[in-house]
N, C-alpha and C. Protein backbone atom coordinates (compact mmCIF):
# COMPACT_ATOMS: atom_id res chain seq x y z
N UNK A 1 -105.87 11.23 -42.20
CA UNK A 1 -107.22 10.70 -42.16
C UNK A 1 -108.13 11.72 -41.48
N UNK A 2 -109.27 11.77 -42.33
CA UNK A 2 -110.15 12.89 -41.65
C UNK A 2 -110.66 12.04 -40.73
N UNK A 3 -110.87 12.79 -39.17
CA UNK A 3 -111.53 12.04 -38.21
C UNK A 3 -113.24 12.27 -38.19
N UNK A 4 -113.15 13.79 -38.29
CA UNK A 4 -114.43 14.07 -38.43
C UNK A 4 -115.31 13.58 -38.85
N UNK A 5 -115.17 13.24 -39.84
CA UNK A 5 -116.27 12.39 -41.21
C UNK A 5 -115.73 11.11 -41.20
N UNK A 6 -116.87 10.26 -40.97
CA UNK A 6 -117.00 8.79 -40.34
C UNK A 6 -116.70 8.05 -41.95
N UNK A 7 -115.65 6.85 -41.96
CA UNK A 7 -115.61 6.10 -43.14
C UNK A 7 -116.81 5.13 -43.37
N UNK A 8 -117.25 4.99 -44.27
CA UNK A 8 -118.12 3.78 -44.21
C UNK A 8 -117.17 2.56 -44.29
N UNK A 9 -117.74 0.91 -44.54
CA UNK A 9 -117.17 -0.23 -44.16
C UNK A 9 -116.86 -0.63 -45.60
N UNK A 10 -115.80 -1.52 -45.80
CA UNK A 10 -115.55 -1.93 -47.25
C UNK A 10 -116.51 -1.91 -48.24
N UNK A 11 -115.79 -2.66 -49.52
CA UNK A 11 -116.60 -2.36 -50.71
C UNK A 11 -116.63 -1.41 -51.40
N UNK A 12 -117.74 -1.21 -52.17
CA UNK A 12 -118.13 -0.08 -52.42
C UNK A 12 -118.27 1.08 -51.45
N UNK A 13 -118.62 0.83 -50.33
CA UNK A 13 -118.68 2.00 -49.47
C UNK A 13 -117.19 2.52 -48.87
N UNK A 14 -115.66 1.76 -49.08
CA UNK A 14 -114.67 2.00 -48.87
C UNK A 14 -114.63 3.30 -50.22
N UNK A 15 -114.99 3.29 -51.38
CA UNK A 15 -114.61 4.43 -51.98
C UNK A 15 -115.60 5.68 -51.95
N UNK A 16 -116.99 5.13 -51.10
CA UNK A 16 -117.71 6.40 -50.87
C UNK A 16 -116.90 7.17 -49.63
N UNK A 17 -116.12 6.37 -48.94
CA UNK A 17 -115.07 6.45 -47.70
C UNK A 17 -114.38 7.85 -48.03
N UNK A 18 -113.45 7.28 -49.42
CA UNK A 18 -112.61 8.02 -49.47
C UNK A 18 -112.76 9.10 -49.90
N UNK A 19 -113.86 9.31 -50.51
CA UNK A 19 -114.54 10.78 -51.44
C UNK A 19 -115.09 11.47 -50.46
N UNK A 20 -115.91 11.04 -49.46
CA UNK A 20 -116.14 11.73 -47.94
C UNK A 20 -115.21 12.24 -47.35
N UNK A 21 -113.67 11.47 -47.28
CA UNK A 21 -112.56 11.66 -46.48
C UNK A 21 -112.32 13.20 -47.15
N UNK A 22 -112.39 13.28 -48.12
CA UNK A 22 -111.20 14.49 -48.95
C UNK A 22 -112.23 14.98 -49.13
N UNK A 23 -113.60 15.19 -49.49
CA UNK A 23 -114.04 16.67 -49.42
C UNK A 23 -115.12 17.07 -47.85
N UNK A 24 -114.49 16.19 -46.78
CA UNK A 24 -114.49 16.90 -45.39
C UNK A 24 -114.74 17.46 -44.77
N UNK A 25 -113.44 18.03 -45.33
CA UNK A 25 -112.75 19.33 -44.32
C UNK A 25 -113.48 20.83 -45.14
N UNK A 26 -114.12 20.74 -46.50
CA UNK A 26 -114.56 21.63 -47.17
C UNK A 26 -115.73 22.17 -46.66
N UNK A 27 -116.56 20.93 -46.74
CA UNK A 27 -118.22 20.75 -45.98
C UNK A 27 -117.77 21.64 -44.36
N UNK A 28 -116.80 21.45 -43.66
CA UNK A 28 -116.63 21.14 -42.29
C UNK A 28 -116.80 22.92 -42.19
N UNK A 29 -115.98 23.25 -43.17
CA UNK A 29 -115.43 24.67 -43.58
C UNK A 29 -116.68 25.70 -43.81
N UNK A 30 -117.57 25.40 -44.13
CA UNK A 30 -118.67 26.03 -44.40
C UNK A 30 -119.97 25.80 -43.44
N UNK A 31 -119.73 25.36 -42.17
CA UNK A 31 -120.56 24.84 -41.35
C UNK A 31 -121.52 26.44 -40.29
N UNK A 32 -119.46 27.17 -40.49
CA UNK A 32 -120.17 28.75 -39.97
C UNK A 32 -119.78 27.98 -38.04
N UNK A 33 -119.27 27.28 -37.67
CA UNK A 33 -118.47 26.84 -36.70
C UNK A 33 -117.22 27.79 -36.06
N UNK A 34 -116.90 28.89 -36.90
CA UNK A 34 -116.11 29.89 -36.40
C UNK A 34 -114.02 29.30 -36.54
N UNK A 35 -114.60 28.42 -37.18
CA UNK A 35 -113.18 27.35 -37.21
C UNK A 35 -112.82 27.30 -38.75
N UNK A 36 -111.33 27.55 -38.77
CA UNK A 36 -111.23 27.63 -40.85
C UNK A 36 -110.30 26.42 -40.58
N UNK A 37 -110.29 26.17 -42.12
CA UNK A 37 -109.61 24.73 -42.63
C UNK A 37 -108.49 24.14 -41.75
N UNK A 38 -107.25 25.16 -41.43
CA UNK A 38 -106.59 24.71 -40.97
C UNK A 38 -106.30 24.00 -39.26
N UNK A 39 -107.49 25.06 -38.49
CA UNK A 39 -108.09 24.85 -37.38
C UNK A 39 -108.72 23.59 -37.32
N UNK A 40 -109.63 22.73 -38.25
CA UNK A 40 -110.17 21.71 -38.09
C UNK A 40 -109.30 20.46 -38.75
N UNK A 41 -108.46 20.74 -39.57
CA UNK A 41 -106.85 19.52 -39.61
C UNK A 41 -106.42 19.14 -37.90
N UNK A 42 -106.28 20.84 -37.42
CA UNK A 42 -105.57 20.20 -36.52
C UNK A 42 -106.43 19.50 -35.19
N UNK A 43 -107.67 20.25 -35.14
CA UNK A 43 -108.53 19.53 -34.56
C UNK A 43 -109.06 17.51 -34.82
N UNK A 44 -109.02 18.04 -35.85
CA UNK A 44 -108.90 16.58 -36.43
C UNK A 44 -107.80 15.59 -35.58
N UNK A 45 -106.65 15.63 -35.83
CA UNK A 45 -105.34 15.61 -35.50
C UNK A 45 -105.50 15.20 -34.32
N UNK A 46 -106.05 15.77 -33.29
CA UNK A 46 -105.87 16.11 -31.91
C UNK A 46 -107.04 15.20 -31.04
N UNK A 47 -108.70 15.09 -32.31
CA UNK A 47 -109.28 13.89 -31.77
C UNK A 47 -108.99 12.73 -31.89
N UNK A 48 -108.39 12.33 -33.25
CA UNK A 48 -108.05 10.97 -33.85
C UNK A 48 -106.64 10.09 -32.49
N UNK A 49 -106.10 11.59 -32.56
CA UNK A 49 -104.57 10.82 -31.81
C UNK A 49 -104.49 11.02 -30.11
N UNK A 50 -105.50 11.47 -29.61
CA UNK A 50 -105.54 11.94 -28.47
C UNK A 50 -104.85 13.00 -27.90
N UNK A 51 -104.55 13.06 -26.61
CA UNK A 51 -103.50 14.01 -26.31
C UNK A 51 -102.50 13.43 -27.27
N UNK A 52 -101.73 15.07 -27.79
CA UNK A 52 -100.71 15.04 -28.78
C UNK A 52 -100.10 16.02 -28.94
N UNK A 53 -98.60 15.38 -28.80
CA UNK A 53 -97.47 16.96 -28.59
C UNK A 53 -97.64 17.87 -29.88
N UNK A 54 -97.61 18.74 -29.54
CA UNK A 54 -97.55 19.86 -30.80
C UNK A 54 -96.85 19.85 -31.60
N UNK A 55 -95.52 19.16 -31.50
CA UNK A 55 -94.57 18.58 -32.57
C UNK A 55 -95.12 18.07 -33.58
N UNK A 56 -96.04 17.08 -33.09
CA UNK A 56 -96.52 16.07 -33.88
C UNK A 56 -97.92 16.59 -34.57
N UNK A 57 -98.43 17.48 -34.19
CA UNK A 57 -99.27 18.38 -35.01
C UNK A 57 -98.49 19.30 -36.22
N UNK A 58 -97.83 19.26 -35.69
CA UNK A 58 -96.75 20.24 -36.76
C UNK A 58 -96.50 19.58 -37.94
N UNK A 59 -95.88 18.70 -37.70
CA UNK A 59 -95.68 17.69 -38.66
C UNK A 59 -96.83 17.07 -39.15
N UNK A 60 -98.00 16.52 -38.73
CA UNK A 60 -99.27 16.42 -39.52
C UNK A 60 -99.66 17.65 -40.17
N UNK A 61 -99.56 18.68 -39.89
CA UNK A 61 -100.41 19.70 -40.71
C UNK A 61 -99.21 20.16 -41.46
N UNK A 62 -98.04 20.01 -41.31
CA UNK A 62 -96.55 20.32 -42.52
C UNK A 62 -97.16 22.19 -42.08
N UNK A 63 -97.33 22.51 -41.08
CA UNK A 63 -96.55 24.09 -40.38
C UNK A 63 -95.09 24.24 -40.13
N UNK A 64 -95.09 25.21 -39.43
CA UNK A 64 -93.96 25.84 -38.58
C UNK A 64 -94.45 25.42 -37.03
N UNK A 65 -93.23 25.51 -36.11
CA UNK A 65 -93.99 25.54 -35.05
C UNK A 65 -94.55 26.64 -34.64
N UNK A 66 -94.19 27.72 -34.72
CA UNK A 66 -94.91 29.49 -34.39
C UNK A 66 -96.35 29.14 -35.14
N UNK A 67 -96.19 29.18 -36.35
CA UNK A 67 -97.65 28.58 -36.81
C UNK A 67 -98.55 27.60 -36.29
N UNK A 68 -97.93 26.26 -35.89
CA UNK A 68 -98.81 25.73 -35.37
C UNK A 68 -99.35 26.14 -34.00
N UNK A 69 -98.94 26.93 -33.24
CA UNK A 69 -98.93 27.33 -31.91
C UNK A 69 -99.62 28.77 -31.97
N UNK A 70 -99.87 28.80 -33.69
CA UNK A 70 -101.45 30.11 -33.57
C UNK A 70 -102.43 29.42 -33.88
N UNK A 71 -102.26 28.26 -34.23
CA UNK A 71 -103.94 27.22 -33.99
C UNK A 71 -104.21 26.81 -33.14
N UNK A 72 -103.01 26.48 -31.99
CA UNK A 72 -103.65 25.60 -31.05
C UNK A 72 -104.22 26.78 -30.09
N UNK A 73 -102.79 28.08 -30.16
CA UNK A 73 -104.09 29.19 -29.79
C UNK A 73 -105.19 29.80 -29.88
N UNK A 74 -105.44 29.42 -31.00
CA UNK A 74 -107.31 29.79 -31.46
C UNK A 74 -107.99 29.20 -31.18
N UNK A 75 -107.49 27.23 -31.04
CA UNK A 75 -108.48 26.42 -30.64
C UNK A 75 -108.62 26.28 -29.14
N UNK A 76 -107.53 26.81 -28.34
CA UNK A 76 -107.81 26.81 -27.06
C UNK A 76 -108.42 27.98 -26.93
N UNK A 77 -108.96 29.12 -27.43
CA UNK A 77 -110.16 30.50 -27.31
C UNK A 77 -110.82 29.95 -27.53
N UNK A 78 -110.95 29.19 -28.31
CA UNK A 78 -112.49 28.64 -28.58
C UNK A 78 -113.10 27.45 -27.93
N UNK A 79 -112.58 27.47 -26.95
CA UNK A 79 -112.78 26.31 -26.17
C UNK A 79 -112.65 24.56 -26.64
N UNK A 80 -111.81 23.93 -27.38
CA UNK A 80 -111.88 22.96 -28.27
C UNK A 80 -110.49 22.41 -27.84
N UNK A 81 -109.62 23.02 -27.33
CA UNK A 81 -108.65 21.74 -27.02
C UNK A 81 -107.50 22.82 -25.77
N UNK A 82 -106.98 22.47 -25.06
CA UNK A 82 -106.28 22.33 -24.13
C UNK A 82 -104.91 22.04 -23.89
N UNK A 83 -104.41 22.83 -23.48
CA UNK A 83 -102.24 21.83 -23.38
C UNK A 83 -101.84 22.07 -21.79
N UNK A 84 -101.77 20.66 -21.92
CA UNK A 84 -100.47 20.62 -20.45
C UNK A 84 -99.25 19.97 -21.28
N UNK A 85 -98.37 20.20 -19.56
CA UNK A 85 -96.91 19.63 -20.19
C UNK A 85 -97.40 18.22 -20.06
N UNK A 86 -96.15 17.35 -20.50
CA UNK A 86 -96.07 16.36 -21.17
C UNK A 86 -95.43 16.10 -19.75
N UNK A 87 -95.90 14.69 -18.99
CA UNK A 87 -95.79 14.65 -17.30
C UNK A 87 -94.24 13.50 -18.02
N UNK A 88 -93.66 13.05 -19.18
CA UNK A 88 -92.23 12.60 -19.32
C UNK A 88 -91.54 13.45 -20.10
N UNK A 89 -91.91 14.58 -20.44
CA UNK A 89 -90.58 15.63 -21.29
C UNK A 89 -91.24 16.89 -20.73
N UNK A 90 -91.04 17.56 -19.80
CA UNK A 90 -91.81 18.82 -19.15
C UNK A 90 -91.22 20.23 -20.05
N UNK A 91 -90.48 19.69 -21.13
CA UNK A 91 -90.47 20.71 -21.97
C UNK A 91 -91.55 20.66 -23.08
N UNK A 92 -92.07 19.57 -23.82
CA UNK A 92 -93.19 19.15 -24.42
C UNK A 92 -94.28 19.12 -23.94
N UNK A 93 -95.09 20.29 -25.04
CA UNK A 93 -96.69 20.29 -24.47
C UNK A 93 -97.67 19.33 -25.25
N UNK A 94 -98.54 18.91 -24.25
CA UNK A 94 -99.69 18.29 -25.01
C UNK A 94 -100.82 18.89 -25.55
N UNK A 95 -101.30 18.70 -26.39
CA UNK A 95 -102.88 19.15 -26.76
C UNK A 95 -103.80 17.90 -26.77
N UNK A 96 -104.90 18.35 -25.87
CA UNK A 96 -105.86 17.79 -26.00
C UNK A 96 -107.28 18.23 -25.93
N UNK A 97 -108.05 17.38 -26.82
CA UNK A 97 -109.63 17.66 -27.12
C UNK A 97 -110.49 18.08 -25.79
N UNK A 98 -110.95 19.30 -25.62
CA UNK A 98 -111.75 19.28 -24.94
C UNK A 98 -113.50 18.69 -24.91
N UNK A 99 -114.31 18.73 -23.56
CA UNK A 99 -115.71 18.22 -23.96
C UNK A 99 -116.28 19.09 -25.25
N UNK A 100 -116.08 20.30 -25.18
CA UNK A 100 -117.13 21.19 -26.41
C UNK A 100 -116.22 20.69 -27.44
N UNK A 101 -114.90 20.16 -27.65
CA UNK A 101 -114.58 19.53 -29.51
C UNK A 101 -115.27 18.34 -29.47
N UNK A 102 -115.04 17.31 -28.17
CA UNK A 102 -116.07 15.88 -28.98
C UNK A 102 -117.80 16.09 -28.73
N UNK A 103 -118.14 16.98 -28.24
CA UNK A 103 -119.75 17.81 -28.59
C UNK A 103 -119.54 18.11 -30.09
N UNK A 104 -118.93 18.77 -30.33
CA UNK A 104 -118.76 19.45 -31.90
C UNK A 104 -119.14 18.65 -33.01
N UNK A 105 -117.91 17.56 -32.59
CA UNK A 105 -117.60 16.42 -33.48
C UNK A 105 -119.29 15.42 -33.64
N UNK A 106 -119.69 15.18 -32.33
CA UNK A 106 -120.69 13.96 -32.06
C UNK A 106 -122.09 14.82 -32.63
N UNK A 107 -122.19 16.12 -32.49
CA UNK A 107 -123.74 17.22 -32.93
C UNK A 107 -123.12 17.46 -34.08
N UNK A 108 -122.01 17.85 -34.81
CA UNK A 108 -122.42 18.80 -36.22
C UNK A 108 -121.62 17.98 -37.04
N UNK A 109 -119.99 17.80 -36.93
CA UNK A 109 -119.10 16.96 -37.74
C UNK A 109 -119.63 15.78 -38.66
N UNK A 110 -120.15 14.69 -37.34
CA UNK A 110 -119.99 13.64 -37.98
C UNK A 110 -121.93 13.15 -38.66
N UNK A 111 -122.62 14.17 -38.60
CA UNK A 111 -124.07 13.77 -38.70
C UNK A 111 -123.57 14.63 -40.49
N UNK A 112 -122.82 15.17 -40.47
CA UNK A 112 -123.08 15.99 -41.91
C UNK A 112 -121.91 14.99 -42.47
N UNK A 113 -121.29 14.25 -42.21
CA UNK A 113 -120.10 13.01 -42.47
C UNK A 113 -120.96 12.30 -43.01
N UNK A 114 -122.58 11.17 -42.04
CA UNK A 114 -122.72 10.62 -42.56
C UNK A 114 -123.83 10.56 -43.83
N UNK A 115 -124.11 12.26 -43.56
CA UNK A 115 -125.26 12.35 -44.68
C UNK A 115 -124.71 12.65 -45.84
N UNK A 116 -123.75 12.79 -45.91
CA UNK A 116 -122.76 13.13 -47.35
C UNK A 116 -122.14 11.78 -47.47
N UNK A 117 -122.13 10.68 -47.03
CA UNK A 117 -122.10 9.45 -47.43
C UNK A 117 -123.41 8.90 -47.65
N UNK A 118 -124.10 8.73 -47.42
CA UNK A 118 -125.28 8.60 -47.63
C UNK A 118 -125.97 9.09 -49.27
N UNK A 119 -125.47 9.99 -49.19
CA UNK A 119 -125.29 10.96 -50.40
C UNK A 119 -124.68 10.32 -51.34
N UNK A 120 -123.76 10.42 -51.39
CA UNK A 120 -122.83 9.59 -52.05
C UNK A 120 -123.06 8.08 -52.02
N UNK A 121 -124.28 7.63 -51.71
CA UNK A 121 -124.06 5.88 -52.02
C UNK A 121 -124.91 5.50 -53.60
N UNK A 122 -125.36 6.95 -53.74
CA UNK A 122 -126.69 6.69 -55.03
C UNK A 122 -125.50 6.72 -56.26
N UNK A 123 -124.24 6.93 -56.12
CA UNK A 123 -123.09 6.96 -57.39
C UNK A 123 -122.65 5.43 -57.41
N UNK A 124 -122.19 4.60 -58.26
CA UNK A 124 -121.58 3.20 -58.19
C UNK A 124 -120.20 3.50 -57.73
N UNK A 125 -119.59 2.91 -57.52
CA UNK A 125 -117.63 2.34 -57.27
C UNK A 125 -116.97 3.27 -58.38
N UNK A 126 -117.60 3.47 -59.70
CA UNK A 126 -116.69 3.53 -60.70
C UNK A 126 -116.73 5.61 -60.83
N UNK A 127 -118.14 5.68 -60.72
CA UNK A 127 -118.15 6.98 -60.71
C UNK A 127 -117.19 7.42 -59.51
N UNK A 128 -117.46 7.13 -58.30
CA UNK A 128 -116.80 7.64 -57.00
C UNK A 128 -115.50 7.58 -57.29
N UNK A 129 -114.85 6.63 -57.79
CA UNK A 129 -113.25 6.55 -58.13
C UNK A 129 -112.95 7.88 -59.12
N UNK A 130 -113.87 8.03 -60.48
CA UNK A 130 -113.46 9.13 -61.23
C UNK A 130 -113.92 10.42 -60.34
N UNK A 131 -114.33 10.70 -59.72
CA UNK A 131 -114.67 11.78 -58.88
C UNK A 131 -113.14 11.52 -57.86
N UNK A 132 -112.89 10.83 -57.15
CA UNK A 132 -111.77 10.60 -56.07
C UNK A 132 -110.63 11.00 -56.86
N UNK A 133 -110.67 10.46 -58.37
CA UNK A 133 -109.46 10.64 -58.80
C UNK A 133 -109.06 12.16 -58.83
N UNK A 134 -110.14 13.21 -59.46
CA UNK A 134 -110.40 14.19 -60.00
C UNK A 134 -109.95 14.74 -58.80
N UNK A 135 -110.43 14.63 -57.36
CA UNK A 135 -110.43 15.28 -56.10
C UNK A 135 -108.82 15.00 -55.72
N UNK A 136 -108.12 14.26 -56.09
CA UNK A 136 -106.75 14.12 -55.71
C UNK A 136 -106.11 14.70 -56.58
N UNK A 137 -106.47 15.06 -57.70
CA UNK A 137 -105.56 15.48 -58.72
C UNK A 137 -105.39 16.91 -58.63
N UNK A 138 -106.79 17.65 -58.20
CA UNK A 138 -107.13 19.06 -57.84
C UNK A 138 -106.02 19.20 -56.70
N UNK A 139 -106.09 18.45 -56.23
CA UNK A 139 -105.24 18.68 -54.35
C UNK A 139 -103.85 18.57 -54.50
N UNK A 140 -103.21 17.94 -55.40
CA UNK A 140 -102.07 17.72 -56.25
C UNK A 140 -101.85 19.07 -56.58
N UNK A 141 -102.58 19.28 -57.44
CA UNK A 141 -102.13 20.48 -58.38
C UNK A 141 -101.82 21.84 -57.55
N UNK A 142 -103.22 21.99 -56.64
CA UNK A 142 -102.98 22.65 -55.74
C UNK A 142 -101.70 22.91 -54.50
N UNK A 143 -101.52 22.03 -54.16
CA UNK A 143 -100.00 21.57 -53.38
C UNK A 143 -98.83 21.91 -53.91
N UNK A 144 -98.87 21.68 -55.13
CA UNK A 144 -97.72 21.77 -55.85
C UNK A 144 -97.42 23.52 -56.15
N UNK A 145 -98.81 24.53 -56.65
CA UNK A 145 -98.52 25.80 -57.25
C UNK A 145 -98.48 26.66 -55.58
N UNK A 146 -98.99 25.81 -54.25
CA UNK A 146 -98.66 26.23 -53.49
C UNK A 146 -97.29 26.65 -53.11
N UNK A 147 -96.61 25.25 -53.19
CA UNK A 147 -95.02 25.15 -52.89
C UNK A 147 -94.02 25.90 -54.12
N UNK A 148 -94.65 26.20 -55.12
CA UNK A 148 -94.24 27.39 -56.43
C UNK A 148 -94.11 28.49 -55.83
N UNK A 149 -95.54 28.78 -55.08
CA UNK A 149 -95.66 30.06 -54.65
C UNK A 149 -94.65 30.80 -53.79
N UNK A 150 -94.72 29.79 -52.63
CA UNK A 150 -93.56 29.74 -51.68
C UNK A 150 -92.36 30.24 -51.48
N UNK A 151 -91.88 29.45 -52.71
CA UNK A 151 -90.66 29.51 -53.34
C UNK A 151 -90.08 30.44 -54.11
N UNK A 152 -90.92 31.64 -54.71
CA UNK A 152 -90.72 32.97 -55.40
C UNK A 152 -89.90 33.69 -54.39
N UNK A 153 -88.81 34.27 -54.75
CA UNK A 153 -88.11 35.15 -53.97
C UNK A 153 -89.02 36.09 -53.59
């Protein structure tokens, strides 16, 4: 679930929800925030769930842990989130949101969240679904020639 970008409330506005949800992180991406896609998953990640072991970022963003532990290093340069140990497994670190990520989130994230819903309310239910569909199918396809890629000796 994107945290960033605010859902609207059932109805019809549950599928302007979901068309907001999935193109996001794109909008989020082009903001010029100094933060790329994968940086704001995990940011995401990290406001939605609070402090949160890096394990469990790992596994939300489907990294490595070396990988995930060069985002949380970028996002802790950039002032946006923070790790202590974990005060019941002192081998497990936490990450958590600092004040400048929920500044981020509350000034740029979620005001361009709700104007791209907003945006999106002049389409009916039926268009937004064939657009949602289209947007999952792209992300599908994509996922998939990713894990092709991968997989080439």
């Amino acid at each position: 679930m994107v945290v960033l970008v605010p859902r609207p409330a059932a109805g019809d506005g549950a599928v302007v929800g979901d068309v907001v949800g999935v193109v996001g992180e794109q909008r989020s991406e082009r903001l010029g925030v100094g933060l790329n896609r994968t940086d704001l998953r995990c940011l995401d990640v990290v406001l939605g769930e609070g402090p949160v072991a890096a394990g469990r970022i790992s596994a939300a963003l489907k990294l490595s842990p070396a990988a995930t532990t060069t985002v949380i290093d970028r996002l802790e340069r950039a002032g946006m989130v923070s790790r202590s140990s974990d005060p019941g497994n002192r081998r497990r670190v936490l990450v958590a949101a600092t004040e400048a990520a929920r500044s981020a989130e509350a000034e740029i994230f979620l005001p361009v969240g709700r104007a791209g819903a907003e945006a999106l309310r002049a389409y009916g239910a039926d268009a937004l679904a064939t657009v949602l569909d289209f947007l999952r199918t792209a992300r599908r396809v994509q996922e998939e020639q990713a894990a092709r890629v991968r997989a080439l000796p």
